[in-house]
PDB file of N, CA and C in Angstrom:
ATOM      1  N   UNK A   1     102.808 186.342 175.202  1.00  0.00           N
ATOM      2  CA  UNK A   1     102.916 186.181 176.650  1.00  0.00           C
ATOM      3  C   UNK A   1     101.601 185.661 177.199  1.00  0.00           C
ATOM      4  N   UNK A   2     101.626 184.561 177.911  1.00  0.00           N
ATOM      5  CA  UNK A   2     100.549 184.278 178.565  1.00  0.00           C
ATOM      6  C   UNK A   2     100.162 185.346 179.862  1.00  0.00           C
ATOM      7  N   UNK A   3      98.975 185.666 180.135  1.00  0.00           N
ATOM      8  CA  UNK A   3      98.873 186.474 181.424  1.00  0.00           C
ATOM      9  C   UNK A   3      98.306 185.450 182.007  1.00  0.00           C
ATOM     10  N   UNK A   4      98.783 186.094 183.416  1.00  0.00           N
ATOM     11  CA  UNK A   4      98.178 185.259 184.723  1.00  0.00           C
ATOM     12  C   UNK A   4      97.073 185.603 185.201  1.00  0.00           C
ATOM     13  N   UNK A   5      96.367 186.289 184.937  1.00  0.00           N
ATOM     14  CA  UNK A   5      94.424 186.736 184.834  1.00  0.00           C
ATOM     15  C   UNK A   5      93.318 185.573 184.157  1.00  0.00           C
ATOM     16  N   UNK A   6      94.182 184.820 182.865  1.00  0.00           N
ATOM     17  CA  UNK A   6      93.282 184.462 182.260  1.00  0.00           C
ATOM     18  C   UNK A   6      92.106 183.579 182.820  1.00  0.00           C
ATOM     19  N   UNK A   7      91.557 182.842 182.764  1.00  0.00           N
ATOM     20  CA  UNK A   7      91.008 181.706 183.417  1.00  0.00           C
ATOM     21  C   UNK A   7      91.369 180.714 183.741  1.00  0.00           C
ATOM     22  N   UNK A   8      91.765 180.608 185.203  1.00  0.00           N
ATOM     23  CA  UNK A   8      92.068 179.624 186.285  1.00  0.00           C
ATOM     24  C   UNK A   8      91.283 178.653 186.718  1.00  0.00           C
ATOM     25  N   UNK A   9      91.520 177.438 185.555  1.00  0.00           N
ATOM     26  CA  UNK A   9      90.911 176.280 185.962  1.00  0.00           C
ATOM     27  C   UNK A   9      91.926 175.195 186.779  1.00  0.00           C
ATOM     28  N   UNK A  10      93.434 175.213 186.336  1.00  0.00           N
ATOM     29  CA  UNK A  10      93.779 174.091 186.829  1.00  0.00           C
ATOM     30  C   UNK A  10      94.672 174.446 188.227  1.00  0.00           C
ATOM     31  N   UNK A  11      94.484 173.817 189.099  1.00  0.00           N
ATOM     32  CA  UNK A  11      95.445 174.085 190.246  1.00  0.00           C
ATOM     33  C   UNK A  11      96.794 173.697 190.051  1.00  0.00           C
ATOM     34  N   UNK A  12      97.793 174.420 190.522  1.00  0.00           N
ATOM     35  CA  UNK A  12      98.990 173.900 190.918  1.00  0.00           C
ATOM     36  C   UNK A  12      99.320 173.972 191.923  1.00  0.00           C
ATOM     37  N   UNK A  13     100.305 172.781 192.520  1.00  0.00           N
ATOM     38  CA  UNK A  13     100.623 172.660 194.332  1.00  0.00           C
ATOM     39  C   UNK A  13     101.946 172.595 194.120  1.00  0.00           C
ATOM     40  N   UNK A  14     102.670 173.201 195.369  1.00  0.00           N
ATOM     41  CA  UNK A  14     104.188 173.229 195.483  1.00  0.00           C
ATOM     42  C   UNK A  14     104.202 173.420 196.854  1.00  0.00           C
ATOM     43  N   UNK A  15     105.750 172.492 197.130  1.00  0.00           N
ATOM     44  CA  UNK A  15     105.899 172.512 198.565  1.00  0.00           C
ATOM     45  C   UNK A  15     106.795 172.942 199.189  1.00  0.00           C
ATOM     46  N   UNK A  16     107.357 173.758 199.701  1.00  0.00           N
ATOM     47  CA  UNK A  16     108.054 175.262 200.441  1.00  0.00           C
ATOM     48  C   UNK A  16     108.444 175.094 202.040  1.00  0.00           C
ATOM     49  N   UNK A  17     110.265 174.671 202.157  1.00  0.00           N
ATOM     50  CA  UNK A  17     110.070 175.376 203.502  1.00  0.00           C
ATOM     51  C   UNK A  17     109.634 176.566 203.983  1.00  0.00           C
ATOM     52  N   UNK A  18     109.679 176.608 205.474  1.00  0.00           N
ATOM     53  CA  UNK A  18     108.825 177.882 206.049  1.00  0.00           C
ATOM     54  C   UNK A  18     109.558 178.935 205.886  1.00  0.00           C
ATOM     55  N   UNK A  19     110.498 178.970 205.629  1.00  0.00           N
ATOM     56  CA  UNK A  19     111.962 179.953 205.090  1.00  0.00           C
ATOM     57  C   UNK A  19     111.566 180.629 203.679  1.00  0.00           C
ATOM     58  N   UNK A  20     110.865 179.696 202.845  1.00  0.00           N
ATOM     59  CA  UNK A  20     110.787 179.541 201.468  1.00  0.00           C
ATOM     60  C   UNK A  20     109.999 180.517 201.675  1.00  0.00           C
ATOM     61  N   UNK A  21     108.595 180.024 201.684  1.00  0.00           N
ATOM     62  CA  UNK A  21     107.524 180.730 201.933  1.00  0.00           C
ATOM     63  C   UNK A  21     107.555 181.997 202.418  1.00  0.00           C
ATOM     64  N   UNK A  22     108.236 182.335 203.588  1.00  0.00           N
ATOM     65  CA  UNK A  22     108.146 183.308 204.542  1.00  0.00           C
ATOM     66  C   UNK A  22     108.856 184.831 203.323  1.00  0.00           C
ATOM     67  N   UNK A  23     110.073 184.131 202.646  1.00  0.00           N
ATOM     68  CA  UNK A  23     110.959 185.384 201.517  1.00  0.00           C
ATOM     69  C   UNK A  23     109.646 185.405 200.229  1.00  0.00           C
ATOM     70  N   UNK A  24     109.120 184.520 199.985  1.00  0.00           N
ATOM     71  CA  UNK A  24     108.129 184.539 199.081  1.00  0.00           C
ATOM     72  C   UNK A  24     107.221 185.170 199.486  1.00  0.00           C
ATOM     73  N   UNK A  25     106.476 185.000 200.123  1.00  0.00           N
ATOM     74  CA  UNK A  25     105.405 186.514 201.190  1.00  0.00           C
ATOM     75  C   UNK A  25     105.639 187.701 201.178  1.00  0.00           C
ATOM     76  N   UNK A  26     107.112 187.826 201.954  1.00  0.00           N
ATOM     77  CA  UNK A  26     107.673 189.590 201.590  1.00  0.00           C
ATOM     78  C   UNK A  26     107.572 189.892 200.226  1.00  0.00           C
ATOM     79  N   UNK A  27     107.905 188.854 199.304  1.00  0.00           N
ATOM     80  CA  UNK A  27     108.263 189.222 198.075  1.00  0.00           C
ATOM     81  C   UNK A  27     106.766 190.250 197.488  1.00  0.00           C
ATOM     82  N   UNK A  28     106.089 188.942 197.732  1.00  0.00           N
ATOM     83  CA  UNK A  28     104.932 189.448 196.963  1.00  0.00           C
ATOM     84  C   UNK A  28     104.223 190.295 197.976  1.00  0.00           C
ATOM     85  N   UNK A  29     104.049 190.791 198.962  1.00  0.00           N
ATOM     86  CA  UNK A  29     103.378 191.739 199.654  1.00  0.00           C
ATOM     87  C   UNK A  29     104.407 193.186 199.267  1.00  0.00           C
ATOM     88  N   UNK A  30     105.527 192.860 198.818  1.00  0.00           N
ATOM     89  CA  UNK A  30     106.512 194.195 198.663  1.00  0.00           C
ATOM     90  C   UNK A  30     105.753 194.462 196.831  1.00  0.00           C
ATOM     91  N   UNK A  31     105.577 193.348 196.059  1.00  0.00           N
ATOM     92  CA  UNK A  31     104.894 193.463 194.924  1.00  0.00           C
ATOM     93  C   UNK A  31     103.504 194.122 194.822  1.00  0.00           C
ATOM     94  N   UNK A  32     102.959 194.160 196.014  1.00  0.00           N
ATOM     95  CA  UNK A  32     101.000 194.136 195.889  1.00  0.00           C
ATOM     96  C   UNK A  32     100.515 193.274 195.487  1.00  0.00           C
ATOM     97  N   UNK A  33     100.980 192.202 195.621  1.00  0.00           N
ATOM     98  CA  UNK A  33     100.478 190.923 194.652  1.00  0.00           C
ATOM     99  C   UNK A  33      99.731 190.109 196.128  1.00  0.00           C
ATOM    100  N   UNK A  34      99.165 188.795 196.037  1.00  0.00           N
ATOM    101  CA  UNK A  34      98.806 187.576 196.284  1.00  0.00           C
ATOM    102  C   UNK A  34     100.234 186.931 196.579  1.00  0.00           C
ATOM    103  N   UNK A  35     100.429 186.054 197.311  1.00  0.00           N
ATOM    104  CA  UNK A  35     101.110 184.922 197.109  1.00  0.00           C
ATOM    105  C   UNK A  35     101.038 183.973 195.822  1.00  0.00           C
ATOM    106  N   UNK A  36     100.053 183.651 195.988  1.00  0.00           N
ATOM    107  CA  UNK A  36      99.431 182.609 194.156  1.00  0.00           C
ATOM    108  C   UNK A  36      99.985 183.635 193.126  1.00  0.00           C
ATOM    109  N   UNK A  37      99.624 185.197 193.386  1.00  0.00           N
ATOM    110  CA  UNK A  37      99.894 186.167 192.002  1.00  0.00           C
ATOM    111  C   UNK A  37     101.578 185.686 191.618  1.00  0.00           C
ATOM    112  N   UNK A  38     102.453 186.501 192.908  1.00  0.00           N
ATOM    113  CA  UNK A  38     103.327 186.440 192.892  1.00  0.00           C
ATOM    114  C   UNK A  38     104.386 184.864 192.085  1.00  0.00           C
ATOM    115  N   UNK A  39     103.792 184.198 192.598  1.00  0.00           N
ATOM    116  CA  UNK A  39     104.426 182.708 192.707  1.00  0.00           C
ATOM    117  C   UNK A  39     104.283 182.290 191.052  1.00  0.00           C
ATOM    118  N   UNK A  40     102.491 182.705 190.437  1.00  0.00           N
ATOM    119  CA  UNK A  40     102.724 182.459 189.233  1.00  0.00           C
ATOM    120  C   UNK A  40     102.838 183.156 188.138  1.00  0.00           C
ATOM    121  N   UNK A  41     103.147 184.498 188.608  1.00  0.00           N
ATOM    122  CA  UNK A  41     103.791 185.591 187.214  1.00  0.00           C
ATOM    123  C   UNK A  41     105.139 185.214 186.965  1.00  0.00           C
ATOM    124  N   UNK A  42     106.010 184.725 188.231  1.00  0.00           N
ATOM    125  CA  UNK A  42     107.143 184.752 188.466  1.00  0.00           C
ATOM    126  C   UNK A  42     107.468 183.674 187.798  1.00  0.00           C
ATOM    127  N   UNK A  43     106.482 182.483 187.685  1.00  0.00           N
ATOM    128  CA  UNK A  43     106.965 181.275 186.862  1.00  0.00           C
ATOM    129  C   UNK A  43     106.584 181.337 185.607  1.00  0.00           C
ATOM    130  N   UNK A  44     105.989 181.758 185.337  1.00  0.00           N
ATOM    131  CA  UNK A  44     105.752 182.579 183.940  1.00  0.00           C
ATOM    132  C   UNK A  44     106.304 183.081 183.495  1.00  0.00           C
ATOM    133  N   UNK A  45     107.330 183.988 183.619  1.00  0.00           N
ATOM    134  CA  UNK A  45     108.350 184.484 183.501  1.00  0.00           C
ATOM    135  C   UNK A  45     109.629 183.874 183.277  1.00  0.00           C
ATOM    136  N   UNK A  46     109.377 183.339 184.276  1.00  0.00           N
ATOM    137  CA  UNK A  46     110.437 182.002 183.901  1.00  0.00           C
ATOM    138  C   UNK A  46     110.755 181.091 182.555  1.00  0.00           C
ATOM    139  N   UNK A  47     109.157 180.477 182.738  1.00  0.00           N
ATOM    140  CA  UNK A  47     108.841 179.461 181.796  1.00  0.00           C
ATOM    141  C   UNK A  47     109.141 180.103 180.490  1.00  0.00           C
ATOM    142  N   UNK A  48     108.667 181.231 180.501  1.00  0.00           N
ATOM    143  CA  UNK A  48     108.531 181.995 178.334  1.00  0.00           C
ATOM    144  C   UNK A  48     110.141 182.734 178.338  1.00  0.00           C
ATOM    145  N   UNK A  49     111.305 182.740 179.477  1.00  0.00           N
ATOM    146  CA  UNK A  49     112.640 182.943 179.108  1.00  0.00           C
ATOM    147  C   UNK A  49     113.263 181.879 178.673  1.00  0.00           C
ATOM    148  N   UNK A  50     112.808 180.406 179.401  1.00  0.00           N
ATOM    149  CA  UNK A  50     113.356 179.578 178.846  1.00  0.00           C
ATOM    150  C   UNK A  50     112.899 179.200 177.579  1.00  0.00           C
ATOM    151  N   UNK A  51     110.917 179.126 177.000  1.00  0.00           N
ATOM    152  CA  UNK A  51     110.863 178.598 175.829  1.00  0.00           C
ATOM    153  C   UNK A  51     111.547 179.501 174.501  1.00  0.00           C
ATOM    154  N   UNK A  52     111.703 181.238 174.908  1.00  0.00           N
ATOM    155  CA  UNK A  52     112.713 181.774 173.936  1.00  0.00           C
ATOM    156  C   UNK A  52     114.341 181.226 173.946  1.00  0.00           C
ATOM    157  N   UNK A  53     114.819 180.702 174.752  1.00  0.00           N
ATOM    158  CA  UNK A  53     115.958 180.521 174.791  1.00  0.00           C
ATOM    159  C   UNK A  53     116.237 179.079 173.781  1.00  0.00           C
ATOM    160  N   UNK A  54     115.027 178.150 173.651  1.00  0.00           N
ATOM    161  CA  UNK A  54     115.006 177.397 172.879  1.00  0.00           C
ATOM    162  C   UNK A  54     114.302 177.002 171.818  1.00  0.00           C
ATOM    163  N   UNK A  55     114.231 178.461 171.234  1.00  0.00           N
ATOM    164  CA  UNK A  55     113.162 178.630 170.113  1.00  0.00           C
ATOM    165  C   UNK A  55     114.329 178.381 168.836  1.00  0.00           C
ATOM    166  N   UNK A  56     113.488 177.920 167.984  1.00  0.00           N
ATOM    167  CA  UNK A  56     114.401 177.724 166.894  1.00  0.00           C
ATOM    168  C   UNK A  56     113.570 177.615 165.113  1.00  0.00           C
ATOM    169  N   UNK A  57     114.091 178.135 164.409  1.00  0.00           N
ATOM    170  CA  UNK A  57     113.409 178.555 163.186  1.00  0.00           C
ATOM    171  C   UNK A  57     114.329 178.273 162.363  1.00  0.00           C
ATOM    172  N   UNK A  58     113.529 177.970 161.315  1.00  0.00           N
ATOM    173  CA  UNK A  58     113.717 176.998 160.096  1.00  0.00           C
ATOM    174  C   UNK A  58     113.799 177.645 158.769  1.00  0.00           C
ATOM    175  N   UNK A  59     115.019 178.014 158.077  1.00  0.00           N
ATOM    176  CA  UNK A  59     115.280 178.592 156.252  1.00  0.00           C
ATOM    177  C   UNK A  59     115.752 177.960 155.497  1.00  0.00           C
ATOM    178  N   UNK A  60     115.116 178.465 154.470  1.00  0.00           N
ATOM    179  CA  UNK A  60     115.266 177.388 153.345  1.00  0.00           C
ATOM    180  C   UNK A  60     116.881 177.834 153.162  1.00  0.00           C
ATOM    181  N   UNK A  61     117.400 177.242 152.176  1.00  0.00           N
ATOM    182  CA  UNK A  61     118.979 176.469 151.935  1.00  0.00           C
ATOM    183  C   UNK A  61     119.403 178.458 151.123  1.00  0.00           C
ATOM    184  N   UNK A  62     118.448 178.954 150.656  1.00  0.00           N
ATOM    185  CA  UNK A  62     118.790 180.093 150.243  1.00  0.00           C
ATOM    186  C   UNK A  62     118.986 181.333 151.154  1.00  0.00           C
ATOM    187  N   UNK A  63     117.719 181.301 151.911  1.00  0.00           N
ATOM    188  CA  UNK A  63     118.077 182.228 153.289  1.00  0.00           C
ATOM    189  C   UNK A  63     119.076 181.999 154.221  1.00  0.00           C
ATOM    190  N   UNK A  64     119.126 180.838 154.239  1.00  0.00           N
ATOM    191  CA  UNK A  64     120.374 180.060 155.273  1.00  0.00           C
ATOM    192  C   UNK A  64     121.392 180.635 154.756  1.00  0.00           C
ATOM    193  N   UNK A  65     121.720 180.862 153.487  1.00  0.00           N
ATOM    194  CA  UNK A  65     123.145 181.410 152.979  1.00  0.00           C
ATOM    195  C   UNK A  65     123.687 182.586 153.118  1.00  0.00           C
ATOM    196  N   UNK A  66     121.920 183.526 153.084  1.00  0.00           N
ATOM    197  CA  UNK A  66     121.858 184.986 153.341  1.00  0.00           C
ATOM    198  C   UNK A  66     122.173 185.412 154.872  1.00  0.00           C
ATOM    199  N   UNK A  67     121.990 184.171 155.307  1.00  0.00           N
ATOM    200  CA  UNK A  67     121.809 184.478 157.132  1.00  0.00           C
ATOM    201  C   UNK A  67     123.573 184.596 157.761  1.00  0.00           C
ATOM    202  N   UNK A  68     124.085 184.003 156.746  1.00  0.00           N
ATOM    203  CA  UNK A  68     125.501 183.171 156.962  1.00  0.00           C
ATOM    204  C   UNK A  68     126.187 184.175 156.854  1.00  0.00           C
ATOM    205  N   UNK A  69     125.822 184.838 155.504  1.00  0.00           N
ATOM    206  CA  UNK A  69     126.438 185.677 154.504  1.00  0.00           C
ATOM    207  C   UNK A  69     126.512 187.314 155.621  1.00  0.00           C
ATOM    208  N   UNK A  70     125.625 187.688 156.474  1.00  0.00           N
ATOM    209  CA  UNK A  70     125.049 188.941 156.996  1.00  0.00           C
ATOM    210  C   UNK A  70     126.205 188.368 158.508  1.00  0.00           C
ATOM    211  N   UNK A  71     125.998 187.457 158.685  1.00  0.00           N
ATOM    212  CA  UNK A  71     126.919 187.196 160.065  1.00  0.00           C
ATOM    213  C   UNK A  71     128.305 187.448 159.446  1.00  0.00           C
ATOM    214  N   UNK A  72     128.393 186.903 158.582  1.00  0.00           N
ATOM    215  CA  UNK A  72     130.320 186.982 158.479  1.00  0.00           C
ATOM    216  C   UNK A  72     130.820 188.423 157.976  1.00  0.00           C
ATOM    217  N   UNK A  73     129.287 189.267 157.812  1.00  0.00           N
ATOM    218  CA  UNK A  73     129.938 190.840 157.286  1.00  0.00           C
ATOM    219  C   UNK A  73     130.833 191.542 158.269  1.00  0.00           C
ATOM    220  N   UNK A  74     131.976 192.438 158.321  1.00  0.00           N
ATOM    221  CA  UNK A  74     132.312 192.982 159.455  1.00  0.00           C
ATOM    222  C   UNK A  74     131.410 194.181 159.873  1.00  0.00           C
ATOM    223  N   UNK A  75     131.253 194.516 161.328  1.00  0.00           N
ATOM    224  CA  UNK A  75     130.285 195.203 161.907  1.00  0.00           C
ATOM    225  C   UNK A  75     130.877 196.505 161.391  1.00  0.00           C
ATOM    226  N   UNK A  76     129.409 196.853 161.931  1.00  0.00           N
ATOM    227  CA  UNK A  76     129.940 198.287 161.202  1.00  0.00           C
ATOM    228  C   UNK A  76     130.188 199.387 161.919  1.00  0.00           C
ATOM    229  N   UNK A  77     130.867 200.132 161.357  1.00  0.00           N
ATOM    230  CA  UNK A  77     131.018 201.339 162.906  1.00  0.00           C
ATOM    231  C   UNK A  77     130.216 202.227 163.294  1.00  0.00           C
ATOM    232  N   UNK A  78     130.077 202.356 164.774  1.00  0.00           N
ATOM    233  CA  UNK A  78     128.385 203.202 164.996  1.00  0.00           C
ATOM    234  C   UNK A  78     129.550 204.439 165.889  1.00  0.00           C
ATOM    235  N   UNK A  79     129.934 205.702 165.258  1.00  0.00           N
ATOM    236  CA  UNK A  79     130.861 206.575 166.043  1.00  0.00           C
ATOM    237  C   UNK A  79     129.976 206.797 167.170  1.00  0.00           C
ATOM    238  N   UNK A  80     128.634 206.947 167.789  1.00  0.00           N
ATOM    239  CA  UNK A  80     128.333 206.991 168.795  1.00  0.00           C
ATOM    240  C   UNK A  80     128.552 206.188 170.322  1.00  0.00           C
ATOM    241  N   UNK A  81     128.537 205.130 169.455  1.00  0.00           N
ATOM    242  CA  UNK A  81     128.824 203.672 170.293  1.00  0.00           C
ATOM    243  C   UNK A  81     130.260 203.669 170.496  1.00  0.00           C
ATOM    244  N   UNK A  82     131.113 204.290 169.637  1.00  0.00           N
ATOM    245  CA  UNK A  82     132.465 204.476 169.487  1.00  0.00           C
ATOM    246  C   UNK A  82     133.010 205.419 170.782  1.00  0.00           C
ATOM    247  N   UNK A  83     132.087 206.821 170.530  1.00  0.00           N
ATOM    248  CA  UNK A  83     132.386 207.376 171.469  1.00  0.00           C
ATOM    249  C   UNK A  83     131.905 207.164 172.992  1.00  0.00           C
ATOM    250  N   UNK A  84     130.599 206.299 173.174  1.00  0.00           N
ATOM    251  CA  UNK A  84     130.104 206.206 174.463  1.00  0.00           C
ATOM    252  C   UNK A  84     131.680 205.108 175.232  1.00  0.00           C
ATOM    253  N   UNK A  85     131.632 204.394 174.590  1.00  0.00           N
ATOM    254  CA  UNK A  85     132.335 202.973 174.998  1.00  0.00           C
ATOM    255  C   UNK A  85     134.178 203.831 175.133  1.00  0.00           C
ATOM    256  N   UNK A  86     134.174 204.719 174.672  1.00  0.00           N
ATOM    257  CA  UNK A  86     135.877 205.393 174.804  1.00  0.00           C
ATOM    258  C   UNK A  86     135.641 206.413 176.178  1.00  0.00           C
ATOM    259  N   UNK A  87     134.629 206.627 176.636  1.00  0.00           N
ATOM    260  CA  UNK A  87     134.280 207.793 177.891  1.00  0.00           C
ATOM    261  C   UNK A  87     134.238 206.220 179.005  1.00  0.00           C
ATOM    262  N   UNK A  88     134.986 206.766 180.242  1.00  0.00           N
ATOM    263  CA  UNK A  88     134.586 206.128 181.543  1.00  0.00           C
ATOM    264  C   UNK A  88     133.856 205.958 181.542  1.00  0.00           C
ATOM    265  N   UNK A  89     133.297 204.596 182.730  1.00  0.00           N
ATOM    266  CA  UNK A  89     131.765 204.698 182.994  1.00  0.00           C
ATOM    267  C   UNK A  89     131.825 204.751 184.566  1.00  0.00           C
ATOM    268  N   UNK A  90     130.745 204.559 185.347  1.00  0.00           N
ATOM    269  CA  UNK A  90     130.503 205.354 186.757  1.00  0.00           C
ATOM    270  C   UNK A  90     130.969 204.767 187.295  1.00  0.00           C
ATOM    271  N   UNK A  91     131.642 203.142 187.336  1.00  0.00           N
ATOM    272  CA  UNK A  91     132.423 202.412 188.368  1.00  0.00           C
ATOM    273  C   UNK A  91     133.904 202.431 187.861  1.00  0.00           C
ATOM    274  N   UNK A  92     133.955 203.226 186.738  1.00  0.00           N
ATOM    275  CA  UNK A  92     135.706 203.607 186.935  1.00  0.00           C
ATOM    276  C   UNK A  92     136.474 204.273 187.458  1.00  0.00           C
ATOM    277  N   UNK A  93     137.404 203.965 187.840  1.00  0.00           N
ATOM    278  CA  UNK A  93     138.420 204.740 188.757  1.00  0.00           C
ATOM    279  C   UNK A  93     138.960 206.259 188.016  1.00  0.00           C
ATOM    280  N   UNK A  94     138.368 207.451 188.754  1.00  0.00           N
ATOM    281  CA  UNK A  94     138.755 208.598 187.867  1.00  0.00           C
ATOM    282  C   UNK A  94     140.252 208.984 188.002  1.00  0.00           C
ATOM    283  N   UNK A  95     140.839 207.864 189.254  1.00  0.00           N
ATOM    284  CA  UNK A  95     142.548 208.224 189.039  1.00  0.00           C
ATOM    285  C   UNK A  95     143.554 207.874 188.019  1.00  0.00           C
ATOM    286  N   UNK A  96     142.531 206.563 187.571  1.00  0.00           N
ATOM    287  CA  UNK A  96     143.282 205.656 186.527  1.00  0.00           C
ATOM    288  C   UNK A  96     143.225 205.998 184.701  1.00  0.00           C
TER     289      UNK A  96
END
């Protein structure tokens, strides 16, 4: 993760209606943050969800088989998970 502390050499500019700005202010004064804080943790955040979303890694022709091989196993049964997922949950209807 990059932090937003490190050393701030390069500027960035962005341009915001007064609408924009004004929900961005609350935001970050409801945060304790800066405006600048706010604006660039938040894109930071952003930025390293998307570069995981398009991360991609490379196996050789043998692991690739193993990788293949572990996906097509059938899952296995977790009776806990069995039982959480068979109990209601808090937005179900207790009439139904």
């Amino acid at each position: 993760m990059i932090s937003a502390k490190e050393n701030r050499t390069t500027r960035i500019s962005i341009r915001a209606t007064a609408k924009q700005k004004e929900l961005i202010a609350r935001a970050a004064v409801r945060s304790n943050k800066t405006i600048s804080e706010f604006v660039l943790e938040n894109a930071i955040e952003a930025a390293e969800a998307l570069e995981l979303n398009n991360a991609n890694f490379i196996l050789s022709p043998e692991d690739y088989k193993a990788f293949l091989a572990i996906l097509d196993e059938p899952p296995k049964p977790i009776p806990a998970l069995r039982k959480l997922l068979s109990q209601p949950g808090v937005i179900d209807d207790p009439q139904n």
